[in-house]
C-alpha atoms as a PDB file:
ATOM      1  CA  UNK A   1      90.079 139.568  74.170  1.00  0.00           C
ATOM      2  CA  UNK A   2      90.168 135.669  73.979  1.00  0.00           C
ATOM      3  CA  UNK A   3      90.891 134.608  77.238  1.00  0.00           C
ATOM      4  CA  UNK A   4      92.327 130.807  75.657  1.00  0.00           C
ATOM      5  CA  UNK A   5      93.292 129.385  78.943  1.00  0.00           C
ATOM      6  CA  UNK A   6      97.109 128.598  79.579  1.00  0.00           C
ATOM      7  CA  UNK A   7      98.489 125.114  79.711  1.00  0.00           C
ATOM      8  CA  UNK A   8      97.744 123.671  83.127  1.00  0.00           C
ATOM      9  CA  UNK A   9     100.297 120.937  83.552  1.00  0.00           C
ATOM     10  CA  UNK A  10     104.038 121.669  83.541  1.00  0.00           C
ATOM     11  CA  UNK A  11     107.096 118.903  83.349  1.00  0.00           C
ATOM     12  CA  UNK A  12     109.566 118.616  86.717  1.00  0.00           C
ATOM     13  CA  UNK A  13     113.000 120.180  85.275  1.00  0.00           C
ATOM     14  CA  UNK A  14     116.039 118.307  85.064  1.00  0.00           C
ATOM     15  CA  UNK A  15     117.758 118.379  88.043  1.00  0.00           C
ATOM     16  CA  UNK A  16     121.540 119.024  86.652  1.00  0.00           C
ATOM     17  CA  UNK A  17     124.006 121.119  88.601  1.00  0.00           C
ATOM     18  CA  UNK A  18     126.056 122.584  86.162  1.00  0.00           C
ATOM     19  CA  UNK A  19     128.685 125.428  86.702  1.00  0.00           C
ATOM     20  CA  UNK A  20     126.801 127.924  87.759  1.00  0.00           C
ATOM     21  CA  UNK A  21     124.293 127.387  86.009  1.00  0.00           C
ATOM     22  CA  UNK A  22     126.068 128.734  82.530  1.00  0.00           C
ATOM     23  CA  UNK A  23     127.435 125.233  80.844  1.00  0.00           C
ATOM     24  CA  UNK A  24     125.107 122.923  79.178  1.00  0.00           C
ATOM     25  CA  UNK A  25     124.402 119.579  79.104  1.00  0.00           C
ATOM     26  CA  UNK A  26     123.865 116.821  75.721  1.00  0.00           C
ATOM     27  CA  UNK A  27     119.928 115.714  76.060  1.00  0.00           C
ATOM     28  CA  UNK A  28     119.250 113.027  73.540  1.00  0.00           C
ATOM     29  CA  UNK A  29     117.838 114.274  70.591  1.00  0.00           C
ATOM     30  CA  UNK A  30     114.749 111.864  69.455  1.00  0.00           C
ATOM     31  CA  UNK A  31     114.420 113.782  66.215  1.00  0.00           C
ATOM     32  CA  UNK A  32     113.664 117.532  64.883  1.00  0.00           C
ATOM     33  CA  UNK A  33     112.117 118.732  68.280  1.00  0.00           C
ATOM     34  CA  UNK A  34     108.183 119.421  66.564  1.00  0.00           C
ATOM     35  CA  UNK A  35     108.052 115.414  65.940  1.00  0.00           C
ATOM     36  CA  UNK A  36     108.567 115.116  69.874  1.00  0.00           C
ATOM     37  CA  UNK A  37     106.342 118.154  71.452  1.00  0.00           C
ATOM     38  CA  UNK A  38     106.799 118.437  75.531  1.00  0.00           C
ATOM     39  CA  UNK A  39     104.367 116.457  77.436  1.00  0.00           C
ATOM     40  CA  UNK A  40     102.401 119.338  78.880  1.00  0.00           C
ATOM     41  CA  UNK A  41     101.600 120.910  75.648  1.00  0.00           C
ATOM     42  CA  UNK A  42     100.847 117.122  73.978  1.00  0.00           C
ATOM     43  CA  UNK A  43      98.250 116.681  76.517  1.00  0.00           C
ATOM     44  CA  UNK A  44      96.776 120.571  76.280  1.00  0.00           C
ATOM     45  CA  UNK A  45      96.849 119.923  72.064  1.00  0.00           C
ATOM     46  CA  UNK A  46      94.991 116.362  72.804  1.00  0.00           C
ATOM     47  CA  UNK A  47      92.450 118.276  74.761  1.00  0.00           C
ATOM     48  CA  UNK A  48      91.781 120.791  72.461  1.00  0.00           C
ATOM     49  CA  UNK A  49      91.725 118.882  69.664  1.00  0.00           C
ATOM     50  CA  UNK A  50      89.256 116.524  71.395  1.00  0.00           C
ATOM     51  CA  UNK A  51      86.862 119.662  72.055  1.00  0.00           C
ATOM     52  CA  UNK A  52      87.029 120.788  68.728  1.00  0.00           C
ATOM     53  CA  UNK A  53      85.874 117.623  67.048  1.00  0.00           C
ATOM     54  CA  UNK A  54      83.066 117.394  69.641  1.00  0.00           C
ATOM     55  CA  UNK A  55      81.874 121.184  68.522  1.00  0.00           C
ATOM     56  CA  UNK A  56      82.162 120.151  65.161  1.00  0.00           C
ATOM     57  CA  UNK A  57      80.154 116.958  65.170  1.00  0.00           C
ATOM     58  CA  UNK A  58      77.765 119.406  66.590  1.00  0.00           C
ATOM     59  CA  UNK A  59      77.422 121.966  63.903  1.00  0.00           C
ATOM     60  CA  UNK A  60      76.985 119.123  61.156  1.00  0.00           C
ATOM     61  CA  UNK A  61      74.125 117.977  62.985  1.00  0.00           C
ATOM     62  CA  UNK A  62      72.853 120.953  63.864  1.00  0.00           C
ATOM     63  CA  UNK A  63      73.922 123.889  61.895  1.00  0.00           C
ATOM     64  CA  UNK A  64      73.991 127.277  63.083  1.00  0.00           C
ATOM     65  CA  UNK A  65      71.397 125.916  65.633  1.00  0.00           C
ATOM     66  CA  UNK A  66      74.829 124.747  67.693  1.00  0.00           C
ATOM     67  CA  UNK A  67      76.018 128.159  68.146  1.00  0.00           C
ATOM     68  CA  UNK A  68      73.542 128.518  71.130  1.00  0.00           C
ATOM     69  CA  UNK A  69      75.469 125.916  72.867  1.00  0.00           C
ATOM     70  CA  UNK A  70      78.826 127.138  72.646  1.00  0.00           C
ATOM     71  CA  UNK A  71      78.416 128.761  75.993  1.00  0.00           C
ATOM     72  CA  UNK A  72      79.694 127.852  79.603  1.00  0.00           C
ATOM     73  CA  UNK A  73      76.527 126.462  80.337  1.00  0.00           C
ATOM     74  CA  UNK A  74      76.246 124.913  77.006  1.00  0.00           C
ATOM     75  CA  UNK A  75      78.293 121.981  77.898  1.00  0.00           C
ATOM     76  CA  UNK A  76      81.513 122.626  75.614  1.00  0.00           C
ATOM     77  CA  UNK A  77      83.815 123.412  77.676  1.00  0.00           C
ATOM     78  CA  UNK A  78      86.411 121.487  79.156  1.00  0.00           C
ATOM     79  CA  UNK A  79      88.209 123.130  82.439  1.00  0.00           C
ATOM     80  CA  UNK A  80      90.266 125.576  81.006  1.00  0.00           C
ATOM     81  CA  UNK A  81      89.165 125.162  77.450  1.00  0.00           C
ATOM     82  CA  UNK A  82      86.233 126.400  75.477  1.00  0.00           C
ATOM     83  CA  UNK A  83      85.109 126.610  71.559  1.00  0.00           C
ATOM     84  CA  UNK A  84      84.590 129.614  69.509  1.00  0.00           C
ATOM     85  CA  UNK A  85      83.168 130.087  66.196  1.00  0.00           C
ATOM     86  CA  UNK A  86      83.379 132.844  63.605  1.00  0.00           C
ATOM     87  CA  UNK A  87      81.512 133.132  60.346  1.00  0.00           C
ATOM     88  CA  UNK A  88      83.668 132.860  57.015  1.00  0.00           C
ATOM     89  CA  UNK A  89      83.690 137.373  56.405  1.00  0.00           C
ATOM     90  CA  UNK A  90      85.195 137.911  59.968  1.00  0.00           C
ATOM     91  CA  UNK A  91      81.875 137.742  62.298  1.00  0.00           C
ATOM     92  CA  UNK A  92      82.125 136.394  66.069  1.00  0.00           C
ATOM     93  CA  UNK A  93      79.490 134.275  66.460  1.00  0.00           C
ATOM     94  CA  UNK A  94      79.719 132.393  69.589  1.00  0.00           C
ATOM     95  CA  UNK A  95      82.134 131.567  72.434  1.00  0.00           C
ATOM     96  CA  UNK A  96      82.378 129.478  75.870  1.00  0.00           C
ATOM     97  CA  UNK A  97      84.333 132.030  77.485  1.00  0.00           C
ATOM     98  CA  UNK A  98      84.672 136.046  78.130  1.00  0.00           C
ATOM     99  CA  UNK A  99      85.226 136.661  74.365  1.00  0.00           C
ATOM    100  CA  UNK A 100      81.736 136.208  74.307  1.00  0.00           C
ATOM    101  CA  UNK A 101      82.150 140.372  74.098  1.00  0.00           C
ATOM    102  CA  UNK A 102      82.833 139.692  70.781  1.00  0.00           C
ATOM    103  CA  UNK A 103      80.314 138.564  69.626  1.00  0.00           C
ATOM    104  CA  UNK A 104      78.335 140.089  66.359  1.00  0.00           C
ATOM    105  CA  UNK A 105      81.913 142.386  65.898  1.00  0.00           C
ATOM    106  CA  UNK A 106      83.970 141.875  62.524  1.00  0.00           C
ATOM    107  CA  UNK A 107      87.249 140.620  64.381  1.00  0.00           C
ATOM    108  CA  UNK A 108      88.700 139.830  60.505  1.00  0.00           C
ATOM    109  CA  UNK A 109      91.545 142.922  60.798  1.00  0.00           C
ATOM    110  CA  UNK A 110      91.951 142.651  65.206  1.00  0.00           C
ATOM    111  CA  UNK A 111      95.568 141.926  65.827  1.00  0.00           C
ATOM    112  CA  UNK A 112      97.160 139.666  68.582  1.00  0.00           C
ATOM    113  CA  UNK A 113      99.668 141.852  71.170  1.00  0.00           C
ATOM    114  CA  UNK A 114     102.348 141.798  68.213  1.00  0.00           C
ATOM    115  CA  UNK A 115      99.893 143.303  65.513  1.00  0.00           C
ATOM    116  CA  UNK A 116     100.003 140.174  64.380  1.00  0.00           C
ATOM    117  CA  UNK A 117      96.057 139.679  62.350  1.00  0.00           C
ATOM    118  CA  UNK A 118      95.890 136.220  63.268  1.00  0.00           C
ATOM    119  CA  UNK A 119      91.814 135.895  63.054  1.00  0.00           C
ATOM    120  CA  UNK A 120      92.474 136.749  59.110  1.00  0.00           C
ATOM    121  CA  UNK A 121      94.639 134.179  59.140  1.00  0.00           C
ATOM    122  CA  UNK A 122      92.525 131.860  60.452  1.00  0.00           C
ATOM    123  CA  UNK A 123      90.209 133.113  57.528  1.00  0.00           C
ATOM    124  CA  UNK A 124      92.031 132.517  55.005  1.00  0.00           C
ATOM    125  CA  UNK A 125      93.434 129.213  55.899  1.00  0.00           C
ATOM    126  CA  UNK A 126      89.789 127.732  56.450  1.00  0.00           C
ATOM    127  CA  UNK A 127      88.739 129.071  53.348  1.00  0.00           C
ATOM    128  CA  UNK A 128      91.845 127.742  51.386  1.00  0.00           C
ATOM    129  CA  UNK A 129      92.183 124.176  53.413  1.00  0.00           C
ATOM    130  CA  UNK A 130      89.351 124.275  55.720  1.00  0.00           C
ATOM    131  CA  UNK A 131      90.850 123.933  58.801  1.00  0.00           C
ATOM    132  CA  UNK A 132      94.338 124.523  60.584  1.00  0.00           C
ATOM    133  CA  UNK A 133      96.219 125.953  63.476  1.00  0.00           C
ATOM    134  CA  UNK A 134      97.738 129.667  64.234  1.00  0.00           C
ATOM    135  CA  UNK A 135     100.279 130.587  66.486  1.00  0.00           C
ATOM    136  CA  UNK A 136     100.519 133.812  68.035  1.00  0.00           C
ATOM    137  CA  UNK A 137     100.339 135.737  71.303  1.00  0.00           C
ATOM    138  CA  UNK A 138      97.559 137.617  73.420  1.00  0.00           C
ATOM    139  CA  UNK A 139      96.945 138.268  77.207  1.00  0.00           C
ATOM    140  CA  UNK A 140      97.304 135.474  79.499  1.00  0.00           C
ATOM    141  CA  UNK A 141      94.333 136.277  82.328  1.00  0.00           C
ATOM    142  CA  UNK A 142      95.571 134.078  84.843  1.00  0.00           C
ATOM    143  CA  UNK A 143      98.704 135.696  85.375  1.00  0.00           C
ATOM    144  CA  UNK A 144      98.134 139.233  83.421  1.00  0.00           C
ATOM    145  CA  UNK A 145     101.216 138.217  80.601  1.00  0.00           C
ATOM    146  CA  UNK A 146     101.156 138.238  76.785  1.00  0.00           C
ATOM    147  CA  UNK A 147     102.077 134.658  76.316  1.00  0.00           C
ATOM    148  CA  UNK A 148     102.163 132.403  73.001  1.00  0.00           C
ATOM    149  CA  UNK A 149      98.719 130.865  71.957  1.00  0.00           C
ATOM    150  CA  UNK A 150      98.246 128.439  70.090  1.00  0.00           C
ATOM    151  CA  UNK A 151      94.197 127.774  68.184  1.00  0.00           C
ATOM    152  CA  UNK A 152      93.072 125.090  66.336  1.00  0.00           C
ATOM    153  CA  UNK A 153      90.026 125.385  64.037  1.00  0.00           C
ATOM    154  CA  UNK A 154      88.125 123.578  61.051  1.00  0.00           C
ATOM    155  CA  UNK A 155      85.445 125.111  59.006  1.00  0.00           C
ATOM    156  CA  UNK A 156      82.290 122.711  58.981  1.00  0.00           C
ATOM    157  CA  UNK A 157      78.647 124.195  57.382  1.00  0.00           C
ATOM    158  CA  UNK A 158      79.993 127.667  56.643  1.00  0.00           C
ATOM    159  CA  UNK A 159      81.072 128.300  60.398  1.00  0.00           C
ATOM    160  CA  UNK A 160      84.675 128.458  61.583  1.00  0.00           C
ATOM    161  CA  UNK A 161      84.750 125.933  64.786  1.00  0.00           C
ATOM    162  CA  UNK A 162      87.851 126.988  67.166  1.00  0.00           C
ATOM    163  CA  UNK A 163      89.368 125.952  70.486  1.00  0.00           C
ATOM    164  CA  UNK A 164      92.923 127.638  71.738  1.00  0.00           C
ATOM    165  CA  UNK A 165      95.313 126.988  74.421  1.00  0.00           C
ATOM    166  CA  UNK A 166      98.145 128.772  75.851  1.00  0.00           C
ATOM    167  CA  UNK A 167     101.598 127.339  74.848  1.00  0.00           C
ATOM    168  CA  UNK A 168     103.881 126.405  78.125  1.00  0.00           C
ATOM    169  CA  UNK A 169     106.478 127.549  76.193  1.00  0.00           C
ATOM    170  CA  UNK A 170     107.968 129.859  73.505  1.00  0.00           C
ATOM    171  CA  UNK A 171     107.366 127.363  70.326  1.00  0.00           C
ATOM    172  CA  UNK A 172     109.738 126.148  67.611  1.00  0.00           C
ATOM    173  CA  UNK A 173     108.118 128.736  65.249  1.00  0.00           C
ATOM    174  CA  UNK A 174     108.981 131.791  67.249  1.00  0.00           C
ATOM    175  CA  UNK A 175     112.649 130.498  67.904  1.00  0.00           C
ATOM    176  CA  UNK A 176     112.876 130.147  64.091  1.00  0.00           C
ATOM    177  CA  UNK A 177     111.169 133.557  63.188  1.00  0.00           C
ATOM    178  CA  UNK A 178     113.733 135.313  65.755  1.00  0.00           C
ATOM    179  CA  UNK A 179     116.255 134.055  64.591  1.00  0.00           C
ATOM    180  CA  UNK A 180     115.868 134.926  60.793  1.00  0.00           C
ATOM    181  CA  UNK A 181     115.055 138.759  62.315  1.00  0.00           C
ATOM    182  CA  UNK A 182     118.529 138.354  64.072  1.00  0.00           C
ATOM    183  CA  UNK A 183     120.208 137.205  61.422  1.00  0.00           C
ATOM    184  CA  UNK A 184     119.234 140.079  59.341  1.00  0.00           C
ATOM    185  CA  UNK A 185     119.906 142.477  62.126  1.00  0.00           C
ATOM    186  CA  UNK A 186     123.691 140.799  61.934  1.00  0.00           C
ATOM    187  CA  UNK A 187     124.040 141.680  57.887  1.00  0.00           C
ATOM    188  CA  UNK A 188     122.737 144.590  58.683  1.00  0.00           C
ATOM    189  CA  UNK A 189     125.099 146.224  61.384  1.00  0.00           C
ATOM    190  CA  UNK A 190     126.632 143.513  63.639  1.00  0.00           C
ATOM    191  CA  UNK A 191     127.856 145.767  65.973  1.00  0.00           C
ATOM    192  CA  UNK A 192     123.642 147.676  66.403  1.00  0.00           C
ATOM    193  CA  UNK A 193     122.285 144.016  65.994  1.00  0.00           C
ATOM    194  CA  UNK A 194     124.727 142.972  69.674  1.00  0.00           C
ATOM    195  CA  UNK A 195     123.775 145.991  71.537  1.00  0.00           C
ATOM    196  CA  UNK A 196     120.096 145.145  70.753  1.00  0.00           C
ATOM    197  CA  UNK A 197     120.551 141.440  71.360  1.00  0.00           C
ATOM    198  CA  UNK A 198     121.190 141.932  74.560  1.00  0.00           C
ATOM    199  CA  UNK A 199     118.936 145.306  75.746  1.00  0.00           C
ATOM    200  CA  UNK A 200     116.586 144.896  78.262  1.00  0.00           C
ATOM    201  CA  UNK A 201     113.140 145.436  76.857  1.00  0.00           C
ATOM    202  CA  UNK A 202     114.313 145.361  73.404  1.00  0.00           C
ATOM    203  CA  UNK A 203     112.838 143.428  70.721  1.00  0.00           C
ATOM    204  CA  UNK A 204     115.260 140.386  70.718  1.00  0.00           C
ATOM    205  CA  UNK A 205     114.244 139.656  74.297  1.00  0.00           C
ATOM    206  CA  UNK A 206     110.996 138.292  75.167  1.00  0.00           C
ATOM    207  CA  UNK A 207     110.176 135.400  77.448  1.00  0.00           C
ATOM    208  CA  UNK A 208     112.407 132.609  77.204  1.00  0.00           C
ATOM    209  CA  UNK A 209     113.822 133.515  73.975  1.00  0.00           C
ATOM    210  CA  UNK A 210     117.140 135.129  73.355  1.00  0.00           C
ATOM    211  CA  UNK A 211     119.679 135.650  70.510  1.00  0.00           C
ATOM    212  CA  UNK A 212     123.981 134.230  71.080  1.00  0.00           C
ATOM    213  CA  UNK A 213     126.259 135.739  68.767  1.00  0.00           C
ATOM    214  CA  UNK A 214     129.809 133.654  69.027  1.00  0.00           C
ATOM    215  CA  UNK A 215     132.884 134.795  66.500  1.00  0.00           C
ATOM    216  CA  UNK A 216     133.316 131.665  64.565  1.00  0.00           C
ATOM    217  CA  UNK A 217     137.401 132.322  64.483  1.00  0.00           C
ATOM    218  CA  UNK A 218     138.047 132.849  67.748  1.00  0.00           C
ATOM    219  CA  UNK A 219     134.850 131.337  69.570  1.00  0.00           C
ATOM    220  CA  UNK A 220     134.787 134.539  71.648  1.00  0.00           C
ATOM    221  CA  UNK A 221     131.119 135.480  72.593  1.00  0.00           C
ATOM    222  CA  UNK A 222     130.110 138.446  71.042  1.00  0.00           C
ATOM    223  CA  UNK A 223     126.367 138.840  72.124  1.00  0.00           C
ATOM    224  CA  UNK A 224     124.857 136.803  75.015  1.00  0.00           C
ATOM    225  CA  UNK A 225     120.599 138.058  75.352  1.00  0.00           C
ATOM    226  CA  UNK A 226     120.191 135.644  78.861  1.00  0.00           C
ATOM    227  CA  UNK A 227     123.919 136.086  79.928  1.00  0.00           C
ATOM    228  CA  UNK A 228     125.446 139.310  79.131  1.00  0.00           C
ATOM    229  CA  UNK A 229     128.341 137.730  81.476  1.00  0.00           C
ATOM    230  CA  UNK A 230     129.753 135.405  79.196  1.00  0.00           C
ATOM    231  CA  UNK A 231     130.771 138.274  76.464  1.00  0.00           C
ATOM    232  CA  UNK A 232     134.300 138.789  75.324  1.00  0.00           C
ATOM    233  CA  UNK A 233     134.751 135.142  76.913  1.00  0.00           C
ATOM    234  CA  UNK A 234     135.892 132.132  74.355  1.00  0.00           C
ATOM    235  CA  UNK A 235     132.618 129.839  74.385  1.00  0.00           C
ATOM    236  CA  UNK A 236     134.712 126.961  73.467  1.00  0.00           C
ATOM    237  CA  UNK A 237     135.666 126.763  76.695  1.00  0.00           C
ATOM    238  CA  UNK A 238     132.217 125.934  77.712  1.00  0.00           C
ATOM    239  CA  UNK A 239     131.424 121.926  77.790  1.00  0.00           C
ATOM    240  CA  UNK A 240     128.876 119.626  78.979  1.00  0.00           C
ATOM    241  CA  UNK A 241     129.462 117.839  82.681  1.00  0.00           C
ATOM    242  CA  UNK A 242     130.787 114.429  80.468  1.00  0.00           C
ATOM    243  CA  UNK A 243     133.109 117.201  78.467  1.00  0.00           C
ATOM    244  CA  UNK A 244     131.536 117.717  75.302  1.00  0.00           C
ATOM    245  CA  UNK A 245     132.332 121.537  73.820  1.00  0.00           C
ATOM    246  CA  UNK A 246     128.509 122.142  72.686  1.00  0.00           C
ATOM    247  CA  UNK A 247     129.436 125.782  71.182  1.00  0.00           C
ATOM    248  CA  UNK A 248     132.684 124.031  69.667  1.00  0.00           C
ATOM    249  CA  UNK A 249     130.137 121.707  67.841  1.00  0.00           C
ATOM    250  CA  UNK A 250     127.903 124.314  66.665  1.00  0.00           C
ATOM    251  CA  UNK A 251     130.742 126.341  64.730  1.00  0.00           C
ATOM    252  CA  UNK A 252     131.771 123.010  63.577  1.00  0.00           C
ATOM    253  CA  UNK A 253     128.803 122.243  61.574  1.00  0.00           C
ATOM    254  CA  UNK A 254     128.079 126.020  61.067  1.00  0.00           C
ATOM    255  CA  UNK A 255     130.955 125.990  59.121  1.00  0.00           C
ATOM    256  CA  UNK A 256     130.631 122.826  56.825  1.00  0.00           C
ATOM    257  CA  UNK A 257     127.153 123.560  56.634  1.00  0.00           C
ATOM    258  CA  UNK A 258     126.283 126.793  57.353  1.00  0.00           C
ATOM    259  CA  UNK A 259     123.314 126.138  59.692  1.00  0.00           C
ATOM    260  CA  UNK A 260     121.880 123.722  61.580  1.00  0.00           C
ATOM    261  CA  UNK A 261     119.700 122.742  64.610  1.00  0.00           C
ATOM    262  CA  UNK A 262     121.028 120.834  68.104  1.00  0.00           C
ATOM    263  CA  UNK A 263     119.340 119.163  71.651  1.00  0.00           C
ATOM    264  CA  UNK A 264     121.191 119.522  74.864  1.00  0.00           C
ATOM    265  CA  UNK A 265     120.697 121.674  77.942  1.00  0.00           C
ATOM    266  CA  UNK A 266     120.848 125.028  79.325  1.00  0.00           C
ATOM    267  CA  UNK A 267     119.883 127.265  81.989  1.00  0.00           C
ATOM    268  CA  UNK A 268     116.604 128.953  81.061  1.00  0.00           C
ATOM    269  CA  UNK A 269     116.403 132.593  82.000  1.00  0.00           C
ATOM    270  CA  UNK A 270     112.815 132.660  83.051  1.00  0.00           C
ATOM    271  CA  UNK A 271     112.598 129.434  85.611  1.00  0.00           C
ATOM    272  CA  UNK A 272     116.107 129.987  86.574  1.00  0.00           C
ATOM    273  CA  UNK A 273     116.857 126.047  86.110  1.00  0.00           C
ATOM    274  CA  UNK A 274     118.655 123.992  83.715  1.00  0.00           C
ATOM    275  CA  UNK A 275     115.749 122.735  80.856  1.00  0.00           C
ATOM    276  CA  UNK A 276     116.487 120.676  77.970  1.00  0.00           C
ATOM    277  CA  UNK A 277     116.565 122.973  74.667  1.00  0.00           C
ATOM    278  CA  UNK A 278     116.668 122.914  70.996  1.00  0.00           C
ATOM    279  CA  UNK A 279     118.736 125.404  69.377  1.00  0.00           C
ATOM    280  CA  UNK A 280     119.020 126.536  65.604  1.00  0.00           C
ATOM    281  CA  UNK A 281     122.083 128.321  64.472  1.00  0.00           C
ATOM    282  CA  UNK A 282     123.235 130.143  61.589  1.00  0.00           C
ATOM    283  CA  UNK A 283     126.629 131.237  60.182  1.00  0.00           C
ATOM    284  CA  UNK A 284     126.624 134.964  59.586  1.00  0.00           C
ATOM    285  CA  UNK A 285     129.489 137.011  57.986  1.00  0.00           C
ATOM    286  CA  UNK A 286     132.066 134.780  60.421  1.00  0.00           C
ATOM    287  CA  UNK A 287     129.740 134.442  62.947  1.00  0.00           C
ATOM    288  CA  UNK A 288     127.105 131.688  64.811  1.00  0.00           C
ATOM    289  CA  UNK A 289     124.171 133.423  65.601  1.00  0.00           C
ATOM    290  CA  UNK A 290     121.634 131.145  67.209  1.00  0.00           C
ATOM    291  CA  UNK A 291     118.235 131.305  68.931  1.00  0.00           C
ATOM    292  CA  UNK A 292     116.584 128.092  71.186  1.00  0.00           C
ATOM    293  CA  UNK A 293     113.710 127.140  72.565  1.00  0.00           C
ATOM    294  CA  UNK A 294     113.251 125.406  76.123  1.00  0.00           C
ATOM    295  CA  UNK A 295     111.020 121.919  75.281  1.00  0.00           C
ATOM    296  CA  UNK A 296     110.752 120.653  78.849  1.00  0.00           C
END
């Protein structure tokens, strides 16, 4: 296992008191949310990526000599963070934390909690660009979760220098990558695709991450993951405490444009409190299927 350690800092949530906690509120949208990452996991990716280019100065200068250091004691290791390093066919070589088990194993095929082979694709990115970063999810120590991961990594002297971190929150990626499973869940058989949507354990559930199903016609909510509640009711009546119809907006540009992306926010379902999120949102056979992610 690669104990990456999770993000330590988290931002104070937004303090809005919105009807029981179900309505949403407009956050000001600064751009596609990946130009503006949350604070917490800025400062995590700033210390990681600070690590990493201290590991790989090391290795230029002194080849596979640096490996030695790449332990707790060797002095790369930052609080919660430490480096790895892998050899270009798959072999762990080195780390600064209890993954050190790994080390002389062929970890090219071991998959992430998802069976997800993200250390191939850490392979194969290195040897096609020589460095990069992989998303994907793996046990969480600290609090005994599978929680999303994030590792960056650059090949330097024919060794494969890496430092992870745990994401504070589900990341754009994995909003995007449910939703295009939902959607095809939808073409498939909407009626299936809303019973799963909203089953406890099911695949369309995980974290803070959830799939809405609204009838573009009628706005009446068809599929609800974090609010089961709020089916068979017309989401248009939902608005924003200055009045703005936020579901009303989404079939609007759903149905000039047939997808699209929006900032405001909503209750999430794991803190309990209202967090700003960014939503995309598709229009499927007459309906807005959409799937968000919390950024603060």
């Amino acid at each position: 296992m690669l104990p990456f350690v999770r993000a330590a800092s988290r931002l104070l949530m937004l303090g809005l008191a919105v009807g029981a906690g179900l309505l949403p509120a407009v956050a000001a949208a600064a751009g596609p949310a990946e130009d503006a990452p949350r604070l917490s996991e800025r400062w995590d990716e700033k210390r990681a990526t600070a690590l990493l280019g201290r590991a790989v100065r090391h290795v230029e200068e002194k080849g596979e000599a640096a490996l030695a250091d790449f332990t707790r004691e060797g002095g790369y290791v930052d609080r919660d963070l430490y480096v790895y390093a892998l050899a270009p066919d798959g072999r762990f070589l080195a780390s600064g934390g209890s993954s050190v088990a790994l080390v002389g194993q062929n970890v090219a095929e071991h998959k992430d909690a998802d069976g997800k082979p993200f250390f191939r694709e850490i392979l194969d990115t290195a040897a096609a660009r020589g460095e990069g970063r992989v998303e994907y999810r793996w046990l969480n120590p600290a609090d005994g979760r599978e929680e999303p991961k994030v590792t960056l990594f650059r090949q330097v002297r024919g060794i494969i220098v890496a430092v992870g971190f745990y994401a504070p929150r589900a990341t754009p990626a994995e909003a995007r990558a449910l939703l295009e499973r939902a959607v095809e869940a939808v073409k498939r058989d909407p009626a299936a695709a809303a019973g799963e949507f909203q089953r406890a354990g099911g695949p369309f559930l995980r974290d803070d991450l959830y799939v809405f199903v609204v009838d573009m016609a009628d706005g009446r909510t068809l599929a609800h993951g974090a609010s089961p509640a709020l089916v068979g009711r017309d989401s248009r009546e939902l608005r924003d405490p200055k009045g703005k119809a936020i579901i009303t907006d989404m079939i609007n540009v759903a149905s000039r444009k047939g997808a699209g992306e929006m900032d405001y926010a909503w209750r999430n379902p794991t803190t309990g409190k209202i967090e700003s999120k960014h939503t995309y949102f598709r229009a499927v056979d007459g309906r807005l299927v959409g799937v968000g992610y919390y950024t603060r």
